[in-house]
Protein backbone atom coordinates (compact mmCIF):
# COMPACT_ATOMS: atom_id res chain seq x y z
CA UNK A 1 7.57 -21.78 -72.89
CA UNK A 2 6.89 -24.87 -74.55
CA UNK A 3 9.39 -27.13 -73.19
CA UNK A 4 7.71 -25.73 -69.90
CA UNK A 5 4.04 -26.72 -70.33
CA UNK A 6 5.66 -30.30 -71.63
CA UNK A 7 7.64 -31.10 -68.20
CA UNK A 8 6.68 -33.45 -66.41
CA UNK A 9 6.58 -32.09 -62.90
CA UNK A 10 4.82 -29.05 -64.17
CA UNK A 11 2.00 -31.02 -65.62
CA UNK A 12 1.88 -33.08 -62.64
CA UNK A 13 1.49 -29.81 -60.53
CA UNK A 14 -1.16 -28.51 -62.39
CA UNK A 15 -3.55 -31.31 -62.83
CA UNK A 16 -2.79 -32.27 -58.72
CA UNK A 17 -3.84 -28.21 -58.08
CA UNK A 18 -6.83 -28.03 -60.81
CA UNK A 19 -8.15 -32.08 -58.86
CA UNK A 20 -7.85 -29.96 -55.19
CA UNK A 21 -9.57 -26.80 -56.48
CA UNK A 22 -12.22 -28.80 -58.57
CA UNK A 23 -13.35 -31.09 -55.15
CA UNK A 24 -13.21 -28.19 -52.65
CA UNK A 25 -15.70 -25.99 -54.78
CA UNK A 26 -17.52 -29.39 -55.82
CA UNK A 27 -18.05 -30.19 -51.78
CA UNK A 28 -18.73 -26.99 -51.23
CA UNK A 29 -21.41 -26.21 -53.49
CA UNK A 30 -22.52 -29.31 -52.62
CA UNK A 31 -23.07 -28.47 -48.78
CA UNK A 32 -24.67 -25.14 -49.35
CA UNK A 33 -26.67 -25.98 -52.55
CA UNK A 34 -28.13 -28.96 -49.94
CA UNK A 35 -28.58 -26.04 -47.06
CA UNK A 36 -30.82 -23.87 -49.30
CA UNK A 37 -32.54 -26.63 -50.89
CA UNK A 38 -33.59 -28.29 -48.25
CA UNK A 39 -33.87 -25.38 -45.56
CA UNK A 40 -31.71 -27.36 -42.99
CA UNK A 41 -34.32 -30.58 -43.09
CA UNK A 42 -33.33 -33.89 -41.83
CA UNK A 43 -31.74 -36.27 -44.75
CA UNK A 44 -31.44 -39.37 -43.55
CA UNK A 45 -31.89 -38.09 -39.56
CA UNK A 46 -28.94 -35.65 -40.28
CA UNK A 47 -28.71 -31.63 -40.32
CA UNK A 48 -25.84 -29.10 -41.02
CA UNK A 49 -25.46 -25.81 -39.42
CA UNK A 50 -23.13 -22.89 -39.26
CA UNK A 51 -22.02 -21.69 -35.84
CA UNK A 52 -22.88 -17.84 -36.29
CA UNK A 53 -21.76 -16.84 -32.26
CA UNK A 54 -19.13 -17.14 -30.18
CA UNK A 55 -21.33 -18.23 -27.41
CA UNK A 56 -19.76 -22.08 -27.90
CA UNK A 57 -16.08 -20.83 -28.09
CA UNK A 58 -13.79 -22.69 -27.99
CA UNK A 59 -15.55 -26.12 -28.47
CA UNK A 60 -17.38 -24.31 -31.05
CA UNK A 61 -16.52 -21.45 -33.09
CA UNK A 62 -17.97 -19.04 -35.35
CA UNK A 63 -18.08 -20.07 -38.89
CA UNK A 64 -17.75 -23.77 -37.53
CA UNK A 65 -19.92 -26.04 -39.37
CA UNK A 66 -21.53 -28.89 -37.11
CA UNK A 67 -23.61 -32.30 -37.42
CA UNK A 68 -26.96 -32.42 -35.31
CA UNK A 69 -28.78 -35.39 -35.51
CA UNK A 70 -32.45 -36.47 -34.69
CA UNK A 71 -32.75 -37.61 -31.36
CA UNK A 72 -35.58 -38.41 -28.67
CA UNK A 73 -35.31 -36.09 -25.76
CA UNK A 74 -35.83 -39.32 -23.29
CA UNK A 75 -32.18 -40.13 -23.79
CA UNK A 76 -30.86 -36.42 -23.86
CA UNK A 77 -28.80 -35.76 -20.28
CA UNK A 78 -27.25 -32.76 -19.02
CA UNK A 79 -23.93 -32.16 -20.69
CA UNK A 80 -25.17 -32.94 -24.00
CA UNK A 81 -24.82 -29.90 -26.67
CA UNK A 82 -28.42 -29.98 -28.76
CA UNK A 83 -30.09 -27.12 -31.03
CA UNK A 84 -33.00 -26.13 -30.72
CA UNK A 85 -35.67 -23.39 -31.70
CA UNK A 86 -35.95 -20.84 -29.39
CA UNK A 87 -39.08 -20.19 -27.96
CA UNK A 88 -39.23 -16.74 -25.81
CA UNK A 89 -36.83 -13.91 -24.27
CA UNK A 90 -35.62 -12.80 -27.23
CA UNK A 91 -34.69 -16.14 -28.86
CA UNK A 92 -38.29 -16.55 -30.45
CA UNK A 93 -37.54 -18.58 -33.92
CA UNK A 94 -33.89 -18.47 -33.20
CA UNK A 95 -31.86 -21.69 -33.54
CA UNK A 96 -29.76 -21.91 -30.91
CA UNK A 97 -27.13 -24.44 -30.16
CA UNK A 98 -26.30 -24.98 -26.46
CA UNK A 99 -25.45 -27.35 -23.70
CA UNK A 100 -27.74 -28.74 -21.48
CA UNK A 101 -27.27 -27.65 -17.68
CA UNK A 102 -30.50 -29.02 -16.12
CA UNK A 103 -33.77 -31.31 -17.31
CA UNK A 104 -36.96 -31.15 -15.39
CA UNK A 105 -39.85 -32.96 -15.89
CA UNK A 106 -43.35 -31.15 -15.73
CA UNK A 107 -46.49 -32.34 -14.34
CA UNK A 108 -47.79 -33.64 -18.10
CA UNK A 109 -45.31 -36.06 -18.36
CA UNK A 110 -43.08 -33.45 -20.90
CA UNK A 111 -39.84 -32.63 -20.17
CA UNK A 112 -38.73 -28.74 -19.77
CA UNK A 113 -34.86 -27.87 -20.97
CA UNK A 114 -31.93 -25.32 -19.80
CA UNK A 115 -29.31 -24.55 -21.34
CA UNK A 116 -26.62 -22.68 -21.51
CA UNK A 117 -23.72 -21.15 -23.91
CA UNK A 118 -20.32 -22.71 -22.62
CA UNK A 119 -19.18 -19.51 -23.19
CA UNK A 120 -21.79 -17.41 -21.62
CA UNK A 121 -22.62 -16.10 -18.10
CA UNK A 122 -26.03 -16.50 -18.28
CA UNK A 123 -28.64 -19.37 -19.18
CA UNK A 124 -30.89 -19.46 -21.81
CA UNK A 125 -34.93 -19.27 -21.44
CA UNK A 126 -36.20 -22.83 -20.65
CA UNK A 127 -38.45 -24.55 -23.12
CA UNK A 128 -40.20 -28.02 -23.84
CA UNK A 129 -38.83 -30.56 -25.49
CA UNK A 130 -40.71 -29.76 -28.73
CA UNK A 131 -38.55 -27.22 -29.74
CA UNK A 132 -35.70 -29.80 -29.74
CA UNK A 133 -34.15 -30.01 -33.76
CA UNK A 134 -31.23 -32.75 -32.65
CA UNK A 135 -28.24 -33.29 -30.96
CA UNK A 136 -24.58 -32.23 -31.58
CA UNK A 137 -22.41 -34.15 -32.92
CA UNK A 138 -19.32 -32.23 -33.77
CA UNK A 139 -17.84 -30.27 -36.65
CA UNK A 140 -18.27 -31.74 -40.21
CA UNK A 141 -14.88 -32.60 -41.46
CA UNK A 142 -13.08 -30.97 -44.45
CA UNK A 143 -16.35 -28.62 -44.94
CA UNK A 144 -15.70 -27.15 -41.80
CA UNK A 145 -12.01 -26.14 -42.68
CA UNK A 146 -13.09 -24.98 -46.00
CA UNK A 147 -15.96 -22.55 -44.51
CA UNK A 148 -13.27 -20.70 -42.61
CA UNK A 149 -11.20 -20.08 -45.66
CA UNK A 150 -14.19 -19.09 -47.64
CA UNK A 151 -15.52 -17.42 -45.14
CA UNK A 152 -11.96 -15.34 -44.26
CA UNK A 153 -10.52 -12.68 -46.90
CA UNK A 154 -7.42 -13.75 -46.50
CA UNK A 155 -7.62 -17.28 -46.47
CA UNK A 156 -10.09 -17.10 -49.40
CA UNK A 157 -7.62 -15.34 -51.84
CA UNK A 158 -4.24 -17.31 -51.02
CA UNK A 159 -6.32 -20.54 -50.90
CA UNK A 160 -9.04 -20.56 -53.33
CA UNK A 161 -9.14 -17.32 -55.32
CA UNK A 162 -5.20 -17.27 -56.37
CA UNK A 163 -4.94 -21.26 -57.21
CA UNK A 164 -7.74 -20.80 -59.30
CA UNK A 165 -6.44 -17.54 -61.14
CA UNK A 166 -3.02 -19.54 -61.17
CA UNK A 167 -4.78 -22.25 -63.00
CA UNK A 168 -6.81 -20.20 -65.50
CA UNK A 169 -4.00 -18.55 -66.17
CA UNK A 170 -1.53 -21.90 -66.96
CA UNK A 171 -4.32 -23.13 -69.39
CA UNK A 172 -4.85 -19.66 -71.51
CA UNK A 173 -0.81 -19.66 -72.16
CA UNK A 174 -0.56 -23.49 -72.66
CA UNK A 175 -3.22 -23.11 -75.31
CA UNK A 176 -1.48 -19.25 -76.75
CA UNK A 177 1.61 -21.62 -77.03
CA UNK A 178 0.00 -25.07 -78.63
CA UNK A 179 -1.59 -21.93 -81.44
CA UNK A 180 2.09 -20.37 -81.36
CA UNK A 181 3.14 -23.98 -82.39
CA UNK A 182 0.64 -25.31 -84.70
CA UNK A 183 0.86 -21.69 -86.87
CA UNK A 184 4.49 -22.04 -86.22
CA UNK A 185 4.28 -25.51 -88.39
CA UNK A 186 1.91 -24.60 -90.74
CA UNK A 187 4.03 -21.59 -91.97
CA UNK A 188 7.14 -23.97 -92.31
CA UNK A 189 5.14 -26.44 -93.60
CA UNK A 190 4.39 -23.71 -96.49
CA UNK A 191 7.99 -22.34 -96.75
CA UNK A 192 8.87 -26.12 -97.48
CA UNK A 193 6.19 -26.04 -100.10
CA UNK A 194 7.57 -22.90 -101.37
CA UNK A 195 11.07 -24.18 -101.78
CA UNK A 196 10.07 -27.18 -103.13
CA UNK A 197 8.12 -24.85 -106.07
CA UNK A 198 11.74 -22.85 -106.13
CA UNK A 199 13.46 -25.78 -106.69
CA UNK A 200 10.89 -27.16 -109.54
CA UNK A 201 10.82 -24.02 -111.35
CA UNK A 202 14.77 -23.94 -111.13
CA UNK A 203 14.79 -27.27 -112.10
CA UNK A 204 12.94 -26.51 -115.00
CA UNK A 205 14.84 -23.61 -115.66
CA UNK A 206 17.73 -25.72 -115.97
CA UNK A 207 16.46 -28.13 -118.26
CA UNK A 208 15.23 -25.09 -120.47
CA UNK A 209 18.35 -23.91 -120.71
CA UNK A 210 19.92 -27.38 -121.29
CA UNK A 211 17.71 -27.21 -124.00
CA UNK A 212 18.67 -23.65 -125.64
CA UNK A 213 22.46 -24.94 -125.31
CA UNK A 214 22.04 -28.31 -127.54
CA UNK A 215 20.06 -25.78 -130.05
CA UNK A 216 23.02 -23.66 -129.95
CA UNK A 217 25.19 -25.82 -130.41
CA UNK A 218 22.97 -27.03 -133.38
CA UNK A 219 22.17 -23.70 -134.95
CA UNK A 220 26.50 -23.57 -134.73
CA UNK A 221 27.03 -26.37 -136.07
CA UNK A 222 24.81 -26.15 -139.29
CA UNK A 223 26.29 -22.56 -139.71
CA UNK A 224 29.64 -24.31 -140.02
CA UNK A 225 28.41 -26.38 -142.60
CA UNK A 226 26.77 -23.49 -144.86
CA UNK A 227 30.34 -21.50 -144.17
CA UNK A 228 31.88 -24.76 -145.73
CA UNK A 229 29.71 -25.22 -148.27
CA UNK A 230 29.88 -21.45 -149.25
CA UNK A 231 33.17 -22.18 -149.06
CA UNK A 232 33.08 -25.04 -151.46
CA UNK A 233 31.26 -23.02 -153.64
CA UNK A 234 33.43 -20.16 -154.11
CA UNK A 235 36.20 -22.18 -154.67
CA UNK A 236 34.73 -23.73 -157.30
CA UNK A 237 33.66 -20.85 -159.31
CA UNK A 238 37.46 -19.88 -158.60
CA UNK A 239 38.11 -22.49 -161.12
CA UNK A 240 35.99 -21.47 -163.50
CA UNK A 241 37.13 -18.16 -163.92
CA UNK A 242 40.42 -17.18 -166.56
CA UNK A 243 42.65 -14.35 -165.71
């Protein structure tokens, strides 16, 4: 296990996966953190919506997230895709993003806007140019892929929720392992201590011993000398005596 976490195409693997995951959720919290915040106001003439119909399909899809910018309805034309509020027959409050089919003008100098779904049969209610939020201007890159994995069951678990599990779950056994390792050392590093204190007290041992050997040998040798000095002695009074 260790000599897995320490090659070097698994480490590279990892951090790669855990730099991915880390600025898709980043982005992504970014974009909806800034949704809620600022309740789809303009930053910096710029809005971000999700495409919750099919009524764009297939230019623009549910779950789709698009860029509408702040424009003036004097240079809007028929074929552009705008959003708007919606204003009656249904759509009252409603943003709605649809394409132009026809502009009139009105007798105060406003202009009065239909539209229409490319994907439906019939047009929406008219309504002045008021009610206007911005203009399309396509799908927001990267954010727009990763809404329809987050936003599909499928596509969330194979792409965001298993990566991440996969990741959590590399760095929990690399650190079991680097514990595993360092209490691995630290009991050998007190078995060594241990044998070293063997080998002391055997050393000492040995010297002890050493030591009870020379007085041996001592305690020997003087008893040599009292045998031959008893010896001595009883030879002597051998010579003294008379048969």
């Amino acid at each position: 296990m260790h000599k897995f976490f320490n090659n070097k195409i698994v480490k590279i693997i990892t951090n790669v996966i855990e730099v991915i995951l880390f600025i898709v959720i980043l982005a992504y919290l970014i974009f909806v953190i800034t949704q809620r915040i600022t309740n789809n106001s303009s930053i910096l003439g710029y809005r971000v919506f999700t495409v919750a119909t099919g009524s764009m399909n297939p230019k623009y899809k549910i779950n789709d997230v698009i860029i509408v910018r702040d424009v003036n309805p004097d240079k809007l034309k028929v074929g552009d895709d705008i959003a708007y509020k919606g204003e009656r027959g249904g759509l009252e409050g409603i943003l709605v993003s649809h394409r132009i089919i026809k502009i009139e003008k009105t007798k105060d100098g406003t202009r009065r806007f239909y539209t229409k779904g490319i994907n439906n049969s019939i047009q929406d209610p008219s309504f002045d140019e008021d009610r206007i939020i911005g203009m399309v201007r396509g799908k927001l890159p990267i954010i727009n892929e990763l809404n329809h994995i987050v936003k599909n069951q499928f596509g969330f678990f194979f792409f965001v929720f298993t990566p991440l599990v996969l990741v959590i779950f590399l760095e929990i056994a690399e650190t079991i392992t680097n514990i595993k390792i360092e209490k691995g050392e630290l009991e050998l590093s007190n078995k060594e201590e241990s044998t070293e204190d063997v080998e002391k007290d055997k050393e000492e041992v040995e010297e002890s011993t050493e030591v009870v050997e020379e007085e041996k040998e001592a305690v020997e040798e003087l008893k040599e000398k009292v045998e031959r000095i008893k010896a001595k002695e009883e030879t002597e009074e051998e010579k003294d005596e008379i048969i």
